[in-house]
Protein backbone atom coordinates (compact mmCIF):
# COMPACT_ATOMS: atom_id res chain seq x y z
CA UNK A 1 -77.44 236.56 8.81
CA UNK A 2 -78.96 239.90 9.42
CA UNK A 3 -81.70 240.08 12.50
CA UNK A 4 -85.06 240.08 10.37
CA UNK A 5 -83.42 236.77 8.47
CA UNK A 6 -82.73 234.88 11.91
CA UNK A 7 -86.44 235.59 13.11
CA UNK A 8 -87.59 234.48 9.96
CA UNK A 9 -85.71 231.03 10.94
CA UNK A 10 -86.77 230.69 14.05
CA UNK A 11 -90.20 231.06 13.43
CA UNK A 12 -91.10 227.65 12.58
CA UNK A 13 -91.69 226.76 15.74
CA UNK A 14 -94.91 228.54 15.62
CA UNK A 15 -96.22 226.49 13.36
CA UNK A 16 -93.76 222.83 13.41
CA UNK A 17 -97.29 221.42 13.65
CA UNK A 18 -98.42 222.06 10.10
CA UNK A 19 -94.56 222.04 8.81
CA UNK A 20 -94.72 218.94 9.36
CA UNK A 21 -98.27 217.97 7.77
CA UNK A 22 -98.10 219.77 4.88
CA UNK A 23 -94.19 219.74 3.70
CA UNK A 24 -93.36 217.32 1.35
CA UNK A 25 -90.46 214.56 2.09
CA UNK A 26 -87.66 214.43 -0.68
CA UNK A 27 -87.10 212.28 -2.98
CA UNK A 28 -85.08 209.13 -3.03
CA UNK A 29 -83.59 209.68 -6.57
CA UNK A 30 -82.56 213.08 -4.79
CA UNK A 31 -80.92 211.56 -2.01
CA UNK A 32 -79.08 208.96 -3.71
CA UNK A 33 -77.55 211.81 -5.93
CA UNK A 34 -76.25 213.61 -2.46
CA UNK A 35 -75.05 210.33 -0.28
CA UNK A 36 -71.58 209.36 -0.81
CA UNK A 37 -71.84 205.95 -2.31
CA UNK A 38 -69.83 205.18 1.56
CA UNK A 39 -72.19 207.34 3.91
CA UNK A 40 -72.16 205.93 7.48
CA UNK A 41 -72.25 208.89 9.82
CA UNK A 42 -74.67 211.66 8.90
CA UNK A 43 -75.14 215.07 9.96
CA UNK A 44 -78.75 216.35 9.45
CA UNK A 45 -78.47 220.01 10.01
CA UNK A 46 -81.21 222.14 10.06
CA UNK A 47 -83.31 218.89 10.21
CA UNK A 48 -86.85 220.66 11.28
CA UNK A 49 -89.09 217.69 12.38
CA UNK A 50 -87.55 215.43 10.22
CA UNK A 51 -88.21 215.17 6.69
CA UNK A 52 -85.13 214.21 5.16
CA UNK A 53 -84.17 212.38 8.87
CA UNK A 54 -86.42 209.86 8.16
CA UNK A 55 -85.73 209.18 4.67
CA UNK A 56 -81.97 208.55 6.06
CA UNK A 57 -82.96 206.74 9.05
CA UNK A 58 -85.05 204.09 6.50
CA UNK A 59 -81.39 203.86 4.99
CA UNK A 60 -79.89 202.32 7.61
CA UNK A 61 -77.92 204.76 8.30
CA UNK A 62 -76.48 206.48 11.19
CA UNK A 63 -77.74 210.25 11.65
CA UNK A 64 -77.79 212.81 13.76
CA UNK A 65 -80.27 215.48 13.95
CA UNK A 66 -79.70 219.24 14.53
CA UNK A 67 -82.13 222.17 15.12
CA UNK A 68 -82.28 225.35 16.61
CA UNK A 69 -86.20 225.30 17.66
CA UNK A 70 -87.14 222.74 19.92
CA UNK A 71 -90.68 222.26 18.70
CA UNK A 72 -89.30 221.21 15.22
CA UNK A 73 -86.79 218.65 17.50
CA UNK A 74 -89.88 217.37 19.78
CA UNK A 75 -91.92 216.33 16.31
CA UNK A 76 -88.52 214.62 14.94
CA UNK A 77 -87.97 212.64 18.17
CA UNK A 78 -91.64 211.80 18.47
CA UNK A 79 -91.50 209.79 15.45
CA UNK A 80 -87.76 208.72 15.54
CA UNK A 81 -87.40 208.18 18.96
CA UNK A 82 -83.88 206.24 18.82
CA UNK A 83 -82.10 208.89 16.30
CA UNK A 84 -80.35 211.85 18.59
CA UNK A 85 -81.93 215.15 18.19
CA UNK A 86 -79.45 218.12 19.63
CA UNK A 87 -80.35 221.94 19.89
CA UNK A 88 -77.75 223.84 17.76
CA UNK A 89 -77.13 225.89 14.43
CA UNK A 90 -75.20 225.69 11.71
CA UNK A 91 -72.29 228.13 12.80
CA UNK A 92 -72.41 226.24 16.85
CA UNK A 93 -72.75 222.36 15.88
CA UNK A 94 -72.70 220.35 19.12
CA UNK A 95 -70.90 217.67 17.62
CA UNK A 96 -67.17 216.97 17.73
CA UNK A 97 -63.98 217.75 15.24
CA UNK A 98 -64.42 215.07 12.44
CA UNK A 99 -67.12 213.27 13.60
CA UNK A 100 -69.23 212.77 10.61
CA UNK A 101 -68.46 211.53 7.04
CA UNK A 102 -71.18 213.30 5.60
CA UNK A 103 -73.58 216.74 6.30
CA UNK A 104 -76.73 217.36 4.68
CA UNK A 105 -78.94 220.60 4.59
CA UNK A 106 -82.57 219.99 3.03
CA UNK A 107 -84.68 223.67 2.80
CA UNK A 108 -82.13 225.39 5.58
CA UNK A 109 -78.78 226.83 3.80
CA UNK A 110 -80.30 229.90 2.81
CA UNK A 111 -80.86 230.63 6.58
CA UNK A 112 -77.30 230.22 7.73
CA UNK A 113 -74.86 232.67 8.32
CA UNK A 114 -72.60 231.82 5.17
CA UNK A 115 -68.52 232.27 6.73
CA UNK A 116 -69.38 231.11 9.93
CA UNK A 117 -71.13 227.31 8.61
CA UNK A 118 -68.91 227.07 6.21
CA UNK A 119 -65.91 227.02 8.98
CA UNK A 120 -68.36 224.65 11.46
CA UNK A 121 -69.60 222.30 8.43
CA UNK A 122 -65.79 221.73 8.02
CA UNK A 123 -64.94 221.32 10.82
CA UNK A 124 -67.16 218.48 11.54
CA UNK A 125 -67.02 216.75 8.55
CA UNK A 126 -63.78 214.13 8.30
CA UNK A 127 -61.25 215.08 5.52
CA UNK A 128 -62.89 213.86 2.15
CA UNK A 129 -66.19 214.57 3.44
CA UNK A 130 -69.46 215.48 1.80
CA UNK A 131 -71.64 218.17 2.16
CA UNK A 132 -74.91 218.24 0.15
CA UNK A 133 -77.72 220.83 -0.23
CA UNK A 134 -81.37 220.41 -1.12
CA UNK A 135 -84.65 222.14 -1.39
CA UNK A 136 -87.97 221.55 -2.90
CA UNK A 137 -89.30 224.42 -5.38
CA UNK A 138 -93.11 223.84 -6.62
CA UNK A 139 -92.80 223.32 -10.55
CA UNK A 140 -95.31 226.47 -11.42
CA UNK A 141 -95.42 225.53 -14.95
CA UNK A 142 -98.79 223.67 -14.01
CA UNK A 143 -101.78 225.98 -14.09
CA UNK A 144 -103.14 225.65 -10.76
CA UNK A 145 -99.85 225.52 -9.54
CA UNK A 146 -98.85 228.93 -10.92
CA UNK A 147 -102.50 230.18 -9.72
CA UNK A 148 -101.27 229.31 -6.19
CA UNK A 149 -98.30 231.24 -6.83
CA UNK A 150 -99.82 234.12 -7.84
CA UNK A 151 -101.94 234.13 -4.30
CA UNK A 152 -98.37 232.95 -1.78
CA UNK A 153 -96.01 233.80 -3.60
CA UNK A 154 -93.66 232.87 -6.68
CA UNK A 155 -90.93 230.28 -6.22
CA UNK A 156 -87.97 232.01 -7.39
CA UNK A 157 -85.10 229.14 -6.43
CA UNK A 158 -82.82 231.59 -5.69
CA UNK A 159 -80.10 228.61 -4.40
CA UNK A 160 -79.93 226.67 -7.46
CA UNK A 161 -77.90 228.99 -9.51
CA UNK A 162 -76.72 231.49 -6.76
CA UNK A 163 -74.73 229.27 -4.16
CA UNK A 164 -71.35 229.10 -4.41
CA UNK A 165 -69.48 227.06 -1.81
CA UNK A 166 -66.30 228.67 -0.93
CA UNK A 167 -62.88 226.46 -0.30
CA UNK A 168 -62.39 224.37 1.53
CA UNK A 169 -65.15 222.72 -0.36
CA UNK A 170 -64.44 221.66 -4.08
CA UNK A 171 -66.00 219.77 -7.12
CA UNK A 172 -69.55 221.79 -6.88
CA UNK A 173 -72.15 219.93 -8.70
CA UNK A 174 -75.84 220.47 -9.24
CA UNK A 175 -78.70 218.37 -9.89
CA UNK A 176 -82.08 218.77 -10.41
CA UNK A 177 -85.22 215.96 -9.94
CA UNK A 178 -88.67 216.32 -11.05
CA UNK A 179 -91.09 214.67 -9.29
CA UNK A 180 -95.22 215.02 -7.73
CA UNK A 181 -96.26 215.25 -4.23
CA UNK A 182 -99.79 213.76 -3.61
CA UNK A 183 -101.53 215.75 -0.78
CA UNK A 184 -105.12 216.74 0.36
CA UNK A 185 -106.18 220.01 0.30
CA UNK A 186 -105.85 220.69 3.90
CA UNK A 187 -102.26 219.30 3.61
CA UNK A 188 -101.93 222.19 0.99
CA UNK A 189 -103.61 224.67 3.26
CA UNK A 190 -100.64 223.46 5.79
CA UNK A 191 -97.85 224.14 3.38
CA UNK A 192 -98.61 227.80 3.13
CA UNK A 193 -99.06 228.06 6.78
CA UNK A 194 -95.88 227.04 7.71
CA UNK A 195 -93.84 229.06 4.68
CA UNK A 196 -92.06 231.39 7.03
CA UNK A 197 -93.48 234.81 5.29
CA UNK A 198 -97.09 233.58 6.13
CA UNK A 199 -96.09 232.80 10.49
CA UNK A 200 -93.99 236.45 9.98
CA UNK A 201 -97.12 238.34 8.43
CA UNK A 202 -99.84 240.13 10.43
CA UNK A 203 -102.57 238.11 11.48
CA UNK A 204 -105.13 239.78 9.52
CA UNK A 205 -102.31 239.26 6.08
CA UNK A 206 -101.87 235.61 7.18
CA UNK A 207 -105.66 235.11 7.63
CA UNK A 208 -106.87 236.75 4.42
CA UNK A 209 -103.57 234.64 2.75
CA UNK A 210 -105.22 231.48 3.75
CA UNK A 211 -108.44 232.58 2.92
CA UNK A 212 -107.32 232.82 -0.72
CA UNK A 213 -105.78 229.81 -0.91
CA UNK A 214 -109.26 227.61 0.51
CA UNK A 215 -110.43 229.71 -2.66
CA UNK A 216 -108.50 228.65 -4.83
CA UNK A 217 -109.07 225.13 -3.82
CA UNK A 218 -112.61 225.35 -4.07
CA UNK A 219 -112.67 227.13 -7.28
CA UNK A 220 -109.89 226.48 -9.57
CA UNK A 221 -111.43 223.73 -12.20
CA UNK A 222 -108.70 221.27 -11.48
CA UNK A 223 -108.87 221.53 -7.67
CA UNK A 224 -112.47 221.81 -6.88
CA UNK A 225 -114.26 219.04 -5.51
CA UNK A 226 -111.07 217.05 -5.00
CA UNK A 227 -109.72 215.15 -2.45
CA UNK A 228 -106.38 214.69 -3.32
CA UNK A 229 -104.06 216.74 -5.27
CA UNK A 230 -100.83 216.39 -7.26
CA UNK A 231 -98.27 218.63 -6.61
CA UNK A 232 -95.06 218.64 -8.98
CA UNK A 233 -91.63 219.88 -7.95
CA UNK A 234 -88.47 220.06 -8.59
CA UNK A 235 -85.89 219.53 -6.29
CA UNK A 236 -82.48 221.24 -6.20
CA UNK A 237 -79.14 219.13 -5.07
CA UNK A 238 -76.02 220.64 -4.82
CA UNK A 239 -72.83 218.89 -3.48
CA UNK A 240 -69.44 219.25 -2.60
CA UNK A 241 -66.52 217.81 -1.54
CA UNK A 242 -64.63 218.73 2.02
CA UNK A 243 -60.64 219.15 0.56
């Protein structure tokens, strides 16, 4: 990962406040797609203040949580206390030679440097293991939701079609879910602050970003005057299997 990418990444922390207001959670049609059907021991890598955690947690499951920015970690354990939460990144994983049956990356792969978590993932994961990939991309073929594109930025899903996962993984599949967020307007106002371009930007780009976007929300016919708003997406799973 070159330097500009890997302050990108770590500049979450900024703002793991409104990450975690405003980002949606994923959904379970998603996750049952990526968990082996005989998932025990989960890696959550990448796992931010614990989106997809939770989901897994509710699961019954047994997970472990991994970060690089301890602000994202402090939200996670804050509201799952008993789950383990351990500073690291995807090519140093503090975790122990086939330790976990399964690893699972939700909005993070892109940030990794590629050789070096592939060799870690695998190392970690038992022979036979799974590794799944997700992320949520807004579905822009709504009106609004293209308008809000046009002001932050156009989802372009570059991972869907792009990532490869190089041996020792096999059997790449894809899958793709459609399904709506419901969120109020500040929630949406939240989202954008915590995309990683908007924390990066100068304060007077990030400020006149936000600007537009309470615009849009108090002008666009379908938005204005409303309290909550439904926000469709589609959400990309890829998964593979450790040879």
């Amino acid at each position: 990962m070159s330097r500009p990418e890997q302050d990108r990444s770590l500049s979450f922390g900024a703002e793991a406040a409104a990450y975690e207001r405003g980002r949606p959670s994923y959904p379970p049609e998603a996750i049952d797609w990526l968990l082996p059907p005989d998932a025990r021991k989960v890696l959550d890598l990448g796992a931010g203040t614990g989106k997809l955690t939770t989901r897994l947690v509710e699961r019954g499951l047994d997970v472990i949580a991994v970060d690089p920015i301890p602000e994202m970690l402090e939200l996670l354990s804050n509201s799952l206390p008993e789950t383990p939460a351990l500073l690291g990144t995807a090519e140093e994983i503090p975790l122990a030679d086939d330790s976990v049956d399964t690893v699972l990356v939700a909005q993070a792969w892109h940030w990794f440097d590629l050789e070096r978590a592939v060799k870690e993932v695998s190392r970690v994961l038992r022979p036979g293991g799974r590794l799944g990939l997700v992320w949520n991309t807004r579905d822009e073929r709504m009106g609004w939701v293209k308008d809000l594109g046009d002001v932050i930025g156009h989802e372009d899903d570059p991972l869907s079609h792009a990532v490869t996962l190089p041996e020792p993984f096999t059997g790449v599949e894809r899958h793709q879910v459609e399904w709506t967020s419901y969120l109020t307007p500040q929630a949406l106002i939240d989202l954008v602050a915590s995309r990683s371009y908007c924390i990066t930007s100068p304060e007077k780009v990030r400020t006149r970003t936000l600007d537009r976007v309470r615009d849009l929300l108090a002008t666009h016919p379908a938005l204005a005057n409303s309290t909550g708003l439904a926000l469709p997406y589609v959400t990309v799973c890829i998964r593979a299997t450790l040879a």
